[in-house]
Every structure is written in C-alpha cells, then in structure tokens.
N, C-alpha and C. Protein backbone atom coordinates (compact mmCIF):
# COMPACT_ATOMS: atom_id res chain seq x y z
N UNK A 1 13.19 -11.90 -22.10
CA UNK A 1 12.66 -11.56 -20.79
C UNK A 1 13.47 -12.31 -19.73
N UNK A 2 14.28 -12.00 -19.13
CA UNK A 2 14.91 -12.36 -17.95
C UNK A 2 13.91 -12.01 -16.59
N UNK A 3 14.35 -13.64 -15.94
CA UNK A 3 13.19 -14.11 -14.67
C UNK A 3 13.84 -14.01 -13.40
N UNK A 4 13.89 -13.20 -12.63
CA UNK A 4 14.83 -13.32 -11.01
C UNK A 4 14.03 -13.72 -10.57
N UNK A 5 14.68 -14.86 -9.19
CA UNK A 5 13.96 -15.45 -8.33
C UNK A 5 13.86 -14.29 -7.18
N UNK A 6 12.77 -14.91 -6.37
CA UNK A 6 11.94 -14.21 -5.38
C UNK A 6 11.95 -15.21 -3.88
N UNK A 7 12.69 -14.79 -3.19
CA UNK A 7 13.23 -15.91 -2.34
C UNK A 7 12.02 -14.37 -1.04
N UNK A 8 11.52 -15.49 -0.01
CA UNK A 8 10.49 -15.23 1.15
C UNK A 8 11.13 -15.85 2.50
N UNK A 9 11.66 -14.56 3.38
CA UNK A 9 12.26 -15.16 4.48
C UNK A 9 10.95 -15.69 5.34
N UNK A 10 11.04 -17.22 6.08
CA UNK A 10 9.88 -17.57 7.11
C UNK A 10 10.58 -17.56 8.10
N UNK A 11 10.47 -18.13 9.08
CA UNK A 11 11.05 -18.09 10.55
C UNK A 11 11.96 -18.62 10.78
N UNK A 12 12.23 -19.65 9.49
CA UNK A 12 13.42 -20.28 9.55
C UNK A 12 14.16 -20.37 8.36
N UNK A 13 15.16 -19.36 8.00
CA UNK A 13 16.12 -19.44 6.11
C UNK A 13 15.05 -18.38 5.37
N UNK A 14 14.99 -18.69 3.83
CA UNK A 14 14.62 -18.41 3.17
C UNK A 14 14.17 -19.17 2.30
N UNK A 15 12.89 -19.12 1.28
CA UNK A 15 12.62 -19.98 0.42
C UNK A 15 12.54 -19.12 -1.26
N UNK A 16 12.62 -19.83 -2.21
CA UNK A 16 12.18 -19.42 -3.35
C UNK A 16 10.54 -19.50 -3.65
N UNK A 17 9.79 -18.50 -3.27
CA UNK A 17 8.15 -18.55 -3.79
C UNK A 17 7.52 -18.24 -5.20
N UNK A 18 8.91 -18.18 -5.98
CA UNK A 18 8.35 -17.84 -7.61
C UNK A 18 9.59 -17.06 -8.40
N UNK A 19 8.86 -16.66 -9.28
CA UNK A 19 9.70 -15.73 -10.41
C UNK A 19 8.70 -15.02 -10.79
N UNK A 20 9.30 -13.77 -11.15
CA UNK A 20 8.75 -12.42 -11.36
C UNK A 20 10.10 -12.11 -12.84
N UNK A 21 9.01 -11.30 -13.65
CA UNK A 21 9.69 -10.83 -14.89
C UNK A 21 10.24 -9.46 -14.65
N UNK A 22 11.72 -8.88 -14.70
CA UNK A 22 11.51 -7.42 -14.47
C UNK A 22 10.95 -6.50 -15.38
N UNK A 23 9.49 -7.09 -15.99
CA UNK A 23 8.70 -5.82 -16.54
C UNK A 23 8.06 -5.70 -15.11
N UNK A 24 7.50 -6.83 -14.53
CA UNK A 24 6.45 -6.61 -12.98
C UNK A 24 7.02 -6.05 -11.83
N UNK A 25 6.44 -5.03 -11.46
CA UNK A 25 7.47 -4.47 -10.31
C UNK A 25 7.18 -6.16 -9.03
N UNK A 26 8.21 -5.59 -8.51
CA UNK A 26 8.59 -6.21 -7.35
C UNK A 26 7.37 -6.51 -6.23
N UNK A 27 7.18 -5.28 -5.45
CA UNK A 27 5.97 -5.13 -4.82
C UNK A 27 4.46 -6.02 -5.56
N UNK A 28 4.51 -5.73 -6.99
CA UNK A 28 3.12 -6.05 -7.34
C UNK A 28 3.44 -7.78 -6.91
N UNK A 29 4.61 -8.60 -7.53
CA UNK A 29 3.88 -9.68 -7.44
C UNK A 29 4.60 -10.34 -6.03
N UNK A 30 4.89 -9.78 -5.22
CA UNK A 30 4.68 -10.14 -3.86
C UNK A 30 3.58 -9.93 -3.10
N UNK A 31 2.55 -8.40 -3.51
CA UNK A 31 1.42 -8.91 -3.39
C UNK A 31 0.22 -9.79 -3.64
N UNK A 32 0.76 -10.52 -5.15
CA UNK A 32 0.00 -11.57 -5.60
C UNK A 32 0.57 -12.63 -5.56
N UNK A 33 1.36 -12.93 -4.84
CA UNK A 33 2.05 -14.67 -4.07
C UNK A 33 1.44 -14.52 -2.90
N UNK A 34 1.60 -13.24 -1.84
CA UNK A 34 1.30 -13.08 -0.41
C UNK A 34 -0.37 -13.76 -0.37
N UNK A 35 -0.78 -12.70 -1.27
CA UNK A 35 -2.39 -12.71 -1.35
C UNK A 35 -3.13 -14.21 -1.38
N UNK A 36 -2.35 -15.22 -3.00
CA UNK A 36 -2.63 -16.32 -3.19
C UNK A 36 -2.25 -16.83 -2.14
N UNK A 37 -0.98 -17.09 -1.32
CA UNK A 37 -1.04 -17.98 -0.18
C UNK A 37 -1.64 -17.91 0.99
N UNK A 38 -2.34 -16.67 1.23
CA UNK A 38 -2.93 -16.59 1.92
C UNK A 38 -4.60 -16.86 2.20
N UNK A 39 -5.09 -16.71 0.07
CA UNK A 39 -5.84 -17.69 0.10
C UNK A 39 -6.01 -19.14 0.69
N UNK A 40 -4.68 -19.52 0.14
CA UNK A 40 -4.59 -21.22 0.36
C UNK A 40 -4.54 -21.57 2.10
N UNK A 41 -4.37 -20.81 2.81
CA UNK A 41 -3.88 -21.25 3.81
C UNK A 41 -5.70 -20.98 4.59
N UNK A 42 -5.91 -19.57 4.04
CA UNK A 42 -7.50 -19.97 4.37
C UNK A 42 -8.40 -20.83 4.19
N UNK A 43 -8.34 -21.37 2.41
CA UNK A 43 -9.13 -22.33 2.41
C UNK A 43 -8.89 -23.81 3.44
N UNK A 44 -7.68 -23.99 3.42
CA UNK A 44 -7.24 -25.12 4.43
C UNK A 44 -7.59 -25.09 5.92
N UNK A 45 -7.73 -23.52 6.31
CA UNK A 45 -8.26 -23.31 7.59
C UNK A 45 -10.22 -23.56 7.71
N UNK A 46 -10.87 -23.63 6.84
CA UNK A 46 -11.83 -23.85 6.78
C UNK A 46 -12.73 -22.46 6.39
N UNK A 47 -13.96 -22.20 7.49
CA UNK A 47 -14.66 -20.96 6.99
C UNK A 47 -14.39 -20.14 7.74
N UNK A 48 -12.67 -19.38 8.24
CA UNK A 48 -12.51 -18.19 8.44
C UNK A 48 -12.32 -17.39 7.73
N UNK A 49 -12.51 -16.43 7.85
CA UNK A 49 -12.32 -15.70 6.52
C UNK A 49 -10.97 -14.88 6.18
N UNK A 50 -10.80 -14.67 5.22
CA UNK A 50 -9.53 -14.59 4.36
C UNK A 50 -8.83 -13.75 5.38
N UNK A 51 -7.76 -13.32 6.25
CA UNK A 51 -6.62 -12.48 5.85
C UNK A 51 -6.51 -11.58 5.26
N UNK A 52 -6.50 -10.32 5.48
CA UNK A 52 -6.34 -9.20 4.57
C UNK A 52 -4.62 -9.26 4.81
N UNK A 53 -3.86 -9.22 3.78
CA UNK A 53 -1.95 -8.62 4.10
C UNK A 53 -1.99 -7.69 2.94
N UNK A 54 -1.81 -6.52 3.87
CA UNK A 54 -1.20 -5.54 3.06
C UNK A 54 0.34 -4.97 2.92
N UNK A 55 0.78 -4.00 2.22
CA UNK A 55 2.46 -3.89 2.09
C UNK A 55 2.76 -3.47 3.32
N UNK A 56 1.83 -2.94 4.51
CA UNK A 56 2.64 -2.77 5.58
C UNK A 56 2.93 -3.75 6.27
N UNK A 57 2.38 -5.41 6.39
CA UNK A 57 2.64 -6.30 6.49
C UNK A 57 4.34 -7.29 5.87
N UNK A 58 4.48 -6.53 5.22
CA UNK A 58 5.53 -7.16 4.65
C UNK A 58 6.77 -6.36 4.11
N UNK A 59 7.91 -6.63 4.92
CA UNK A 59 9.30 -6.35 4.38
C UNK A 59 10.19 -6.64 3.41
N UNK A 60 10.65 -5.80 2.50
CA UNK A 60 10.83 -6.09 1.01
C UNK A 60 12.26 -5.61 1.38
N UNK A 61 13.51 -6.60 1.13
CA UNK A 61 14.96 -6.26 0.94
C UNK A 61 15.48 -6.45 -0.49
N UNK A 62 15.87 -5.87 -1.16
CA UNK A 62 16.46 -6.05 -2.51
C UNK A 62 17.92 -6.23 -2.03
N UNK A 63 18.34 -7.60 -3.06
CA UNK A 63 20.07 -7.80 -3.14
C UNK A 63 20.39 -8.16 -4.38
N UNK A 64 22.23 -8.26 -4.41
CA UNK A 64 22.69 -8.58 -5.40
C UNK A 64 22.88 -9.98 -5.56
N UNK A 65 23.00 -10.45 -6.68
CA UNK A 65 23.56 -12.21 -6.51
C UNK A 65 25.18 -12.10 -6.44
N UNK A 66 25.14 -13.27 -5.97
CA UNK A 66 26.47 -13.27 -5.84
C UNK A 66 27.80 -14.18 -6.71
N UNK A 67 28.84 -14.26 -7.05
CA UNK A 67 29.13 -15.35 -7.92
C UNK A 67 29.43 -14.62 -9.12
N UNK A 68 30.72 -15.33 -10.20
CA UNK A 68 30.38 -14.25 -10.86
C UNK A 68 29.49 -13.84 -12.23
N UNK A 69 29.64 -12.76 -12.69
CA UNK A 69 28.99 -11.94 -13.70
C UNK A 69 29.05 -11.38 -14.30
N UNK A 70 30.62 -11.09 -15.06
CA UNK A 70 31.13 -10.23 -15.83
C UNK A 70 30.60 -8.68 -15.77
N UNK A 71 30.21 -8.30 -17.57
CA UNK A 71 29.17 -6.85 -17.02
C UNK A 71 28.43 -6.57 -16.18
N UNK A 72 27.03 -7.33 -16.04
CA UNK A 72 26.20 -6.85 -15.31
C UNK A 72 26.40 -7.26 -13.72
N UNK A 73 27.64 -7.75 -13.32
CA UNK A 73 27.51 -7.93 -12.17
C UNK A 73 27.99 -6.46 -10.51
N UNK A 74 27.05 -6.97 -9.72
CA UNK A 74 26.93 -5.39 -9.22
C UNK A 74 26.12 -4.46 -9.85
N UNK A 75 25.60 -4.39 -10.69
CA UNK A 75 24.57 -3.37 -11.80
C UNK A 75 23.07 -4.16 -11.45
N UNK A 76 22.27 -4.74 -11.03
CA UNK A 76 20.80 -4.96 -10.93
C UNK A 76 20.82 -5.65 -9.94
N UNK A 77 19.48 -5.32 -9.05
CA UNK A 77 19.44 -5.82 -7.43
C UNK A 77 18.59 -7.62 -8.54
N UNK A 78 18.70 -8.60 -8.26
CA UNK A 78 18.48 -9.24 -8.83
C UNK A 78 17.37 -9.89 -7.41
N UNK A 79 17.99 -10.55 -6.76
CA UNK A 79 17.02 -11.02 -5.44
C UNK A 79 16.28 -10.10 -5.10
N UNK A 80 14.53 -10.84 -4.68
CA UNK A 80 14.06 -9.62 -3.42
C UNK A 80 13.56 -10.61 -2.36
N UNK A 81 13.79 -9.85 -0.96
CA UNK A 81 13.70 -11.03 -0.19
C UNK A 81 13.06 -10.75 0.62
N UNK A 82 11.69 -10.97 1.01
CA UNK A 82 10.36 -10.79 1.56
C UNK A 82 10.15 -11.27 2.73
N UNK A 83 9.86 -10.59 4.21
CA UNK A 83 9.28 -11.39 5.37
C UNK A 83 8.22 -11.21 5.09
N UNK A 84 7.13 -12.40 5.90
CA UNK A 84 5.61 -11.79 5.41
C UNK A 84 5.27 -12.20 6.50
N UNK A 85 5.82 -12.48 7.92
CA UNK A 85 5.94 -13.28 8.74
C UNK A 85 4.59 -12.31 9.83
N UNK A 86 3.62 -12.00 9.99
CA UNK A 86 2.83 -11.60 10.87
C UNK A 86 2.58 -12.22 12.52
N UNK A 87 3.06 -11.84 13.28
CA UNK A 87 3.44 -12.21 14.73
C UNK A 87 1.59 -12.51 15.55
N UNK A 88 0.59 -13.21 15.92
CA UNK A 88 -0.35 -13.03 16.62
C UNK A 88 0.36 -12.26 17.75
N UNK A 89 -0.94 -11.02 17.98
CA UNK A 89 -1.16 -10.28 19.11
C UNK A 89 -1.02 -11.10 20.54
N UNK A 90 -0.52 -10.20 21.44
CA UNK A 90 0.03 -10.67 22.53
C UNK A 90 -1.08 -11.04 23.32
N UNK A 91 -1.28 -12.23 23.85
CA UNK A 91 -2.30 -12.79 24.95
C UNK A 91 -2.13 -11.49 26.41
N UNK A 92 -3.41 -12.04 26.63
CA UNK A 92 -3.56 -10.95 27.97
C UNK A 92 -2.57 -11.07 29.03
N UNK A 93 -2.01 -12.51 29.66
CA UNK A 93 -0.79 -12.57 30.28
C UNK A 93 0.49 -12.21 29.67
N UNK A 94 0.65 -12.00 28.59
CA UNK A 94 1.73 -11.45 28.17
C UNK A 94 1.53 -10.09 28.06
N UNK A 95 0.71 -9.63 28.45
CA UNK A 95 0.50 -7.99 28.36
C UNK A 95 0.70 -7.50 30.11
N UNK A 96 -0.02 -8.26 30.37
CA UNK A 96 0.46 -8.16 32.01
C UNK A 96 1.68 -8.11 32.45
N UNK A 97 3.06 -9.50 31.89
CA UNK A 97 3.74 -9.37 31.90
C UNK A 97 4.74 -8.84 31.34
N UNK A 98 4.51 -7.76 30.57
CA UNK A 98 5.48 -6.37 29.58
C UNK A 98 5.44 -5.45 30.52
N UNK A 99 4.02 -5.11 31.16
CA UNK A 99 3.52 -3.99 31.61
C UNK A 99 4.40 -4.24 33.44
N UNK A 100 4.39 -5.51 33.64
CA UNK A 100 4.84 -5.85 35.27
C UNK A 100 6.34 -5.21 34.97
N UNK A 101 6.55 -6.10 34.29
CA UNK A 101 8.67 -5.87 33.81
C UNK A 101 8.60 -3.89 33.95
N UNK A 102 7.75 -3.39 32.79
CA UNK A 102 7.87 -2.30 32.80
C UNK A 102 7.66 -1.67 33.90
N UNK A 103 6.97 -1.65 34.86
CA UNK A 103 7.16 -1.25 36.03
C UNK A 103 8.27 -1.33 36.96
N UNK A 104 8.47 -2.90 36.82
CA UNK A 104 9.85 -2.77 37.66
C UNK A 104 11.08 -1.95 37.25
N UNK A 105 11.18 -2.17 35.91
CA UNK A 105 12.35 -1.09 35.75
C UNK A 105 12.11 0.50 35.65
N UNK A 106 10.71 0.36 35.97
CA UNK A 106 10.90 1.87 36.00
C UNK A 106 11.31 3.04 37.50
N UNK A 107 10.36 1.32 38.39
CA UNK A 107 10.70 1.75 39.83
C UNK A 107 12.28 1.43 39.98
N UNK A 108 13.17 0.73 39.30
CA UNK A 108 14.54 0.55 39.42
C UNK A 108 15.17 2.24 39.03
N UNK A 109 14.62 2.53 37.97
CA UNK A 109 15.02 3.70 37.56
C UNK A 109 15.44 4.70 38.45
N UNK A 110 13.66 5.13 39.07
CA UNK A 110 13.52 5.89 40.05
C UNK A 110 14.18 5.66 41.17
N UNK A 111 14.63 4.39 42.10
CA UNK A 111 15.08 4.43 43.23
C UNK A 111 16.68 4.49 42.63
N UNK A 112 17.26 4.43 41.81
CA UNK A 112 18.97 5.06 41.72
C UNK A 112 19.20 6.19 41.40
N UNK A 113 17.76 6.86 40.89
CA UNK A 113 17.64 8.64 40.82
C UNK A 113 17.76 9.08 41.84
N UNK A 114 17.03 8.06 42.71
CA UNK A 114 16.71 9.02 44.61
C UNK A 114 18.17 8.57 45.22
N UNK A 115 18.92 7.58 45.10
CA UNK A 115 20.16 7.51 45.26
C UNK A 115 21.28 8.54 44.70
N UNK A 116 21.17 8.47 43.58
CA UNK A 116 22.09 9.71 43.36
C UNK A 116 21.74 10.88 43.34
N UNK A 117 20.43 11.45 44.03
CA UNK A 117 20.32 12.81 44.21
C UNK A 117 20.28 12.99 45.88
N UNK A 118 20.53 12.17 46.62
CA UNK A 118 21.26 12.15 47.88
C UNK A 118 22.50 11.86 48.06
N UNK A 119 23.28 11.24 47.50
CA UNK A 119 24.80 11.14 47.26
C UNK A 119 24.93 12.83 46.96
N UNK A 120 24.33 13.40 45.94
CA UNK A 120 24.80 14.78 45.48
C UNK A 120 24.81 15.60 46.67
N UNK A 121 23.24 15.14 47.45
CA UNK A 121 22.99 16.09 48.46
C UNK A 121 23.94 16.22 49.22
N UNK A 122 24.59 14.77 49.73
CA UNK A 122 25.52 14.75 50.77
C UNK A 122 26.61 15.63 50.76
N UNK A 123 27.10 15.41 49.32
CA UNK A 123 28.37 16.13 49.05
C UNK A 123 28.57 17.55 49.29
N UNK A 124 27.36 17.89 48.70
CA UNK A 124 27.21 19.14 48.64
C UNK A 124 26.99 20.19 50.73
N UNK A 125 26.42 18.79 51.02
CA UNK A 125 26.33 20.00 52.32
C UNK A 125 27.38 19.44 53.26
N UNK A 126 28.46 18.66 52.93
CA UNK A 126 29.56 18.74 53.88
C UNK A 126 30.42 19.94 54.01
N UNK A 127 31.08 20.11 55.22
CA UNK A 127 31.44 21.59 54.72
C UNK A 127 32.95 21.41 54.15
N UNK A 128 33.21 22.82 53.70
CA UNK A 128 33.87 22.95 52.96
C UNK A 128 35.00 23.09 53.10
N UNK A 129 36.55 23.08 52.74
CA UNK A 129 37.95 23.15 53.56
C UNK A 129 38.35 24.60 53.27
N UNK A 130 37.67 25.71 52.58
CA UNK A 130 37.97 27.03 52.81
C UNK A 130 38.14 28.09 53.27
C-alpha cells in the first residue's frame, strides 16, 4: 500500500495534514481531516457549534512530485493540495464600501460615455469640405 502525502494550503505556504492510501479517494479523506479539524477548533472555541465544511468549501489541486522517478515518474498525480481557507462575510462597512467604489466607477463610466458621444456629436455636425 503506498501512502501520498496530503499537503493543505493556509494563508501562508502549505502544510502536510496526513496521508491517505490510494485505495481512499482523495476527496473522502479531505473531508475527514477538514471535518476532524474543524471539530477541534470548535471544541477549543467553546459552545459554538460545529462548522458545517462542505466540498464546496474547499479547493482540491492534484500534482506531480517532483525529483526523480524513473518509471512511474510523470504517471500518478501523487500530491493533493487543499485550500480550506473560508473568508468571514464582509462587515456592513465593507459592504458600503464595495457598493460606494461601485458607484463611483460606474458614474466614471457614464460621464466618458457622455464625453465621447459629444466628441462624436461634434464631429459629425461640422460641416463638411464637399
């Protein structure tokens, strides 16, 4: 039974969070590292309650190792490399301020539309040398 490591990108590098056998798919036991640490991090948080992470929560990249490998090298994604990184929802001033920005560029938009559809105008009604 050959064991590939299972390296979990966090916010900063990557870490190794286990080994997985390739009889276990991939997915399954990233959902049961995700799941367990997310136990742990609940119980440490006290009595909130658990975290649900599901696979849409988490980005799964398969790679090759690198280095060499005679036959099998290039032939089996050996790494899989997992964000599980969930961002908290944007505070109400930061929603204000997406929505402000977005306005301004939209009124930026609009006032170089009204600029260049008077530039056109202009052109168009000078007269003509024919």
């Amino acid at each position: 039974m050959e064991l590939i490591g299972v390296l979990c990108s966090k916010e900063r590098g990557s870490r190794i969070v286990g080994w997985a056998s390739n009889s276990e798919l991939p997915t399954t036991f990233l959902v049961r590292s995700t799941t367990y640490e997310a136990k742990e991090r609940a119980q440490a948080a006290g009595n909130d309650p658990i975290p649900k992470i599901t696979l849409d929560h988490v980005t799964v990249n398969f790679a090759r190792s690198g280095g060499p490998g005679g036959q099998n090298v290039n032939k089996g994604q050996a790494i899989i490399e997992a964000a599980s990184y969930v961002p908290p929802p944007p505070s109400e001033e930061q929603v204000k301020r997406i929505n402000k920005l977005a306005a301004i560029g939209e009124r930026k938009w609009l006032d170089n539309k009204k600029a260049q559809s008077q530039k056109k105008a202009m052109r168009r009604s000078r007269d003509s040398y024919d």
